[in-house]
C-alpha atoms as a PDB file:
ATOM      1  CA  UNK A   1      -4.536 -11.101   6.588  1.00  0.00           C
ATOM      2  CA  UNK A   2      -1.629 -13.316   5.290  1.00  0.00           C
ATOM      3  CA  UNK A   3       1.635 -13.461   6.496  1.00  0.00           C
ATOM      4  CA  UNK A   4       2.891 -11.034   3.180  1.00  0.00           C
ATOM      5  CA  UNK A   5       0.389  -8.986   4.124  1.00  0.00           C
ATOM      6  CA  UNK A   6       1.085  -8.583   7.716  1.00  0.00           C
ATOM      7  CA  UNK A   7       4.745  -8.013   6.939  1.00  0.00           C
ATOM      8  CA  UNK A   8       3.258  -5.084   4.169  1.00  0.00           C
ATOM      9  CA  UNK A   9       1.204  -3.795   6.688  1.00  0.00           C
ATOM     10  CA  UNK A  10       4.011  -3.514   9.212  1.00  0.00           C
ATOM     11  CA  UNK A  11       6.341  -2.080   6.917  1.00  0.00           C
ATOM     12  CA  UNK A  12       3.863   0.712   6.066  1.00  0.00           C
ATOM     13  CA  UNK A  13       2.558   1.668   9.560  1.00  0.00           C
ATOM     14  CA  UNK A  14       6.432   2.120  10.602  1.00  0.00           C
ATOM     15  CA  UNK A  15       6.541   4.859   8.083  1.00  0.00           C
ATOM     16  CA  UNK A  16       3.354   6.553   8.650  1.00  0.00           C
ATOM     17  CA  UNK A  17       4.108   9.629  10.619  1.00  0.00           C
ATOM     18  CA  UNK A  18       1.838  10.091  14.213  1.00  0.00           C
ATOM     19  CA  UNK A  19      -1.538  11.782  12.405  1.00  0.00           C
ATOM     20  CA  UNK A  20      -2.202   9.691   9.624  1.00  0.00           C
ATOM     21  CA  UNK A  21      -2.383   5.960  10.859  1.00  0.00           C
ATOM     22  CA  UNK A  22      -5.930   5.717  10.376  1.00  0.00           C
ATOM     23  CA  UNK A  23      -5.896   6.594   6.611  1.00  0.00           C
ATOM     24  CA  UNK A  24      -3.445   3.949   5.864  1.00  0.00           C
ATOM     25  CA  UNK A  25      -5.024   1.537   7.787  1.00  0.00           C
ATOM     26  CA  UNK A  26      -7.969   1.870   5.790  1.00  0.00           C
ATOM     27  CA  UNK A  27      -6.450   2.030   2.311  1.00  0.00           C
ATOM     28  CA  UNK A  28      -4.034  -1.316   3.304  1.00  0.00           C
ATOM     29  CA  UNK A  29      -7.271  -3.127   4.534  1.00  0.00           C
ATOM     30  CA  UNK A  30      -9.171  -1.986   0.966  1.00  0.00           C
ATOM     31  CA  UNK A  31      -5.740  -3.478  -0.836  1.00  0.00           C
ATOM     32  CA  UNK A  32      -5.908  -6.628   1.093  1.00  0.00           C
ATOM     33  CA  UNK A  33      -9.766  -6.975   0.728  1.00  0.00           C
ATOM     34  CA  UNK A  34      -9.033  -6.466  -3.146  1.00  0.00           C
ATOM     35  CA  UNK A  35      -6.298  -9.171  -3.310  1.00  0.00           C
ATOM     36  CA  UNK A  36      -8.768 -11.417  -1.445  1.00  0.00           C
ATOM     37  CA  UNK A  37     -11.725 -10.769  -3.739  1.00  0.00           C
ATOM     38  CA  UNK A  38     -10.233 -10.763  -7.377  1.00  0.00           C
ATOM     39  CA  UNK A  39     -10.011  -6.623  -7.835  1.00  0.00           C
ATOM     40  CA  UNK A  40      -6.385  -5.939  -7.464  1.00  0.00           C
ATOM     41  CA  UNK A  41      -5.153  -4.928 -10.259  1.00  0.00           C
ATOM     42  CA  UNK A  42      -2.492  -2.379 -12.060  1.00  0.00           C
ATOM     43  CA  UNK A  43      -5.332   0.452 -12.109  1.00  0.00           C
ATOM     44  CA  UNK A  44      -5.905  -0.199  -8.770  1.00  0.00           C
ATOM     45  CA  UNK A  45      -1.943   0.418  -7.419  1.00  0.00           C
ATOM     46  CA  UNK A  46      -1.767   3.662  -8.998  1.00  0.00           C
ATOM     47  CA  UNK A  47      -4.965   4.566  -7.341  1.00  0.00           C
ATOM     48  CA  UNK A  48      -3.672   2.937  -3.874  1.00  0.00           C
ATOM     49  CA  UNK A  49      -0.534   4.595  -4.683  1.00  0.00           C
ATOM     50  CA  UNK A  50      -1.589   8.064  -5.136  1.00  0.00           C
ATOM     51  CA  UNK A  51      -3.812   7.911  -2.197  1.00  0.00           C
ATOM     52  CA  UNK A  52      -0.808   6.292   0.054  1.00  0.00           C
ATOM     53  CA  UNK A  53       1.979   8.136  -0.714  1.00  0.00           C
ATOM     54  CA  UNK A  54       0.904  11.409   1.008  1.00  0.00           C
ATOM     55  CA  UNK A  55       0.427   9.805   4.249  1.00  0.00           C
ATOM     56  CA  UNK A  56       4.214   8.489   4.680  1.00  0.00           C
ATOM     57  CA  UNK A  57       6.805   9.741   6.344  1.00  0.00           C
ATOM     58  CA  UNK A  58       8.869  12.418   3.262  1.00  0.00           C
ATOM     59  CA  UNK A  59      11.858  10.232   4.139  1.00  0.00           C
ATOM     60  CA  UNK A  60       9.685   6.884   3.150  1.00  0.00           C
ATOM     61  CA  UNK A  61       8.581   7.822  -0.306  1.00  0.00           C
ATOM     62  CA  UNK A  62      11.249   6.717  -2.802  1.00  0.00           C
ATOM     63  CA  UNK A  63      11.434   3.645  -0.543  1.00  0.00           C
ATOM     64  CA  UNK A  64       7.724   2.564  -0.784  1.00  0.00           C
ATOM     65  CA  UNK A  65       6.910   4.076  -4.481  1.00  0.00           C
ATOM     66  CA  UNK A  66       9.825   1.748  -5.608  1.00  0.00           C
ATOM     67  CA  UNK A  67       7.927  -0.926  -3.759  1.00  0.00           C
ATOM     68  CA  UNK A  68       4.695  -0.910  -4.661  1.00  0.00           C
ATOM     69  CA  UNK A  69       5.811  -0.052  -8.627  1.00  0.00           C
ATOM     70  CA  UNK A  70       7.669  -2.996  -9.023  1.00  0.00           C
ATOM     71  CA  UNK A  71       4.727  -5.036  -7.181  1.00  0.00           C
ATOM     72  CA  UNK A  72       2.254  -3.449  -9.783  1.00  0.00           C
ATOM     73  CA  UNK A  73       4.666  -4.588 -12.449  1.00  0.00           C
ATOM     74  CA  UNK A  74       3.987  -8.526 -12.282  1.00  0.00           C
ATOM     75  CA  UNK A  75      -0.285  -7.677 -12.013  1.00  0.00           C
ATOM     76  CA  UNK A  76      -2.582  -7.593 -14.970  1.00  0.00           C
ATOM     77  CA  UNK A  77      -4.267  -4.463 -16.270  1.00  0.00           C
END
């Protein structure tokens, strides 16, 4: 894991409520594991996406949806 990554990671896990830590960890490691082998791309955030979003925190949402759309923005299709 990078030092982006780490700092994603982080910034994730602080808004995971108690419960569902080991769900995101999972779907972050599949992300980074995708960057590292060639597969991330926009079809992949909305999948990531949809499968992260109901694991935060209700207060986190709007925060990390901004996030990761504007990330998905600058990948191919």
């Amino acid at each position: 894991m990078d030092q982006g990554q780490q700092r994603f990671y982080s910034f994730i896990m602080d808004r995971v409520p108690d419960g569902n830590e080991s769900a995101a960890k999972t779907l972050l490691e599949e992300s980074f594991k995708r960057q590292a082998d060639g597969t991330f791309d926009k079809a992949y955030v909305e999948k990531f996406k949809f499968k992260l979003l109901p694991l935060l925190k209700p207060e986190a949402v709007e925060e990390v949806t901004a996030i990761i759309t504007g990330f998905g923005a600058g990948l191919a299709k």
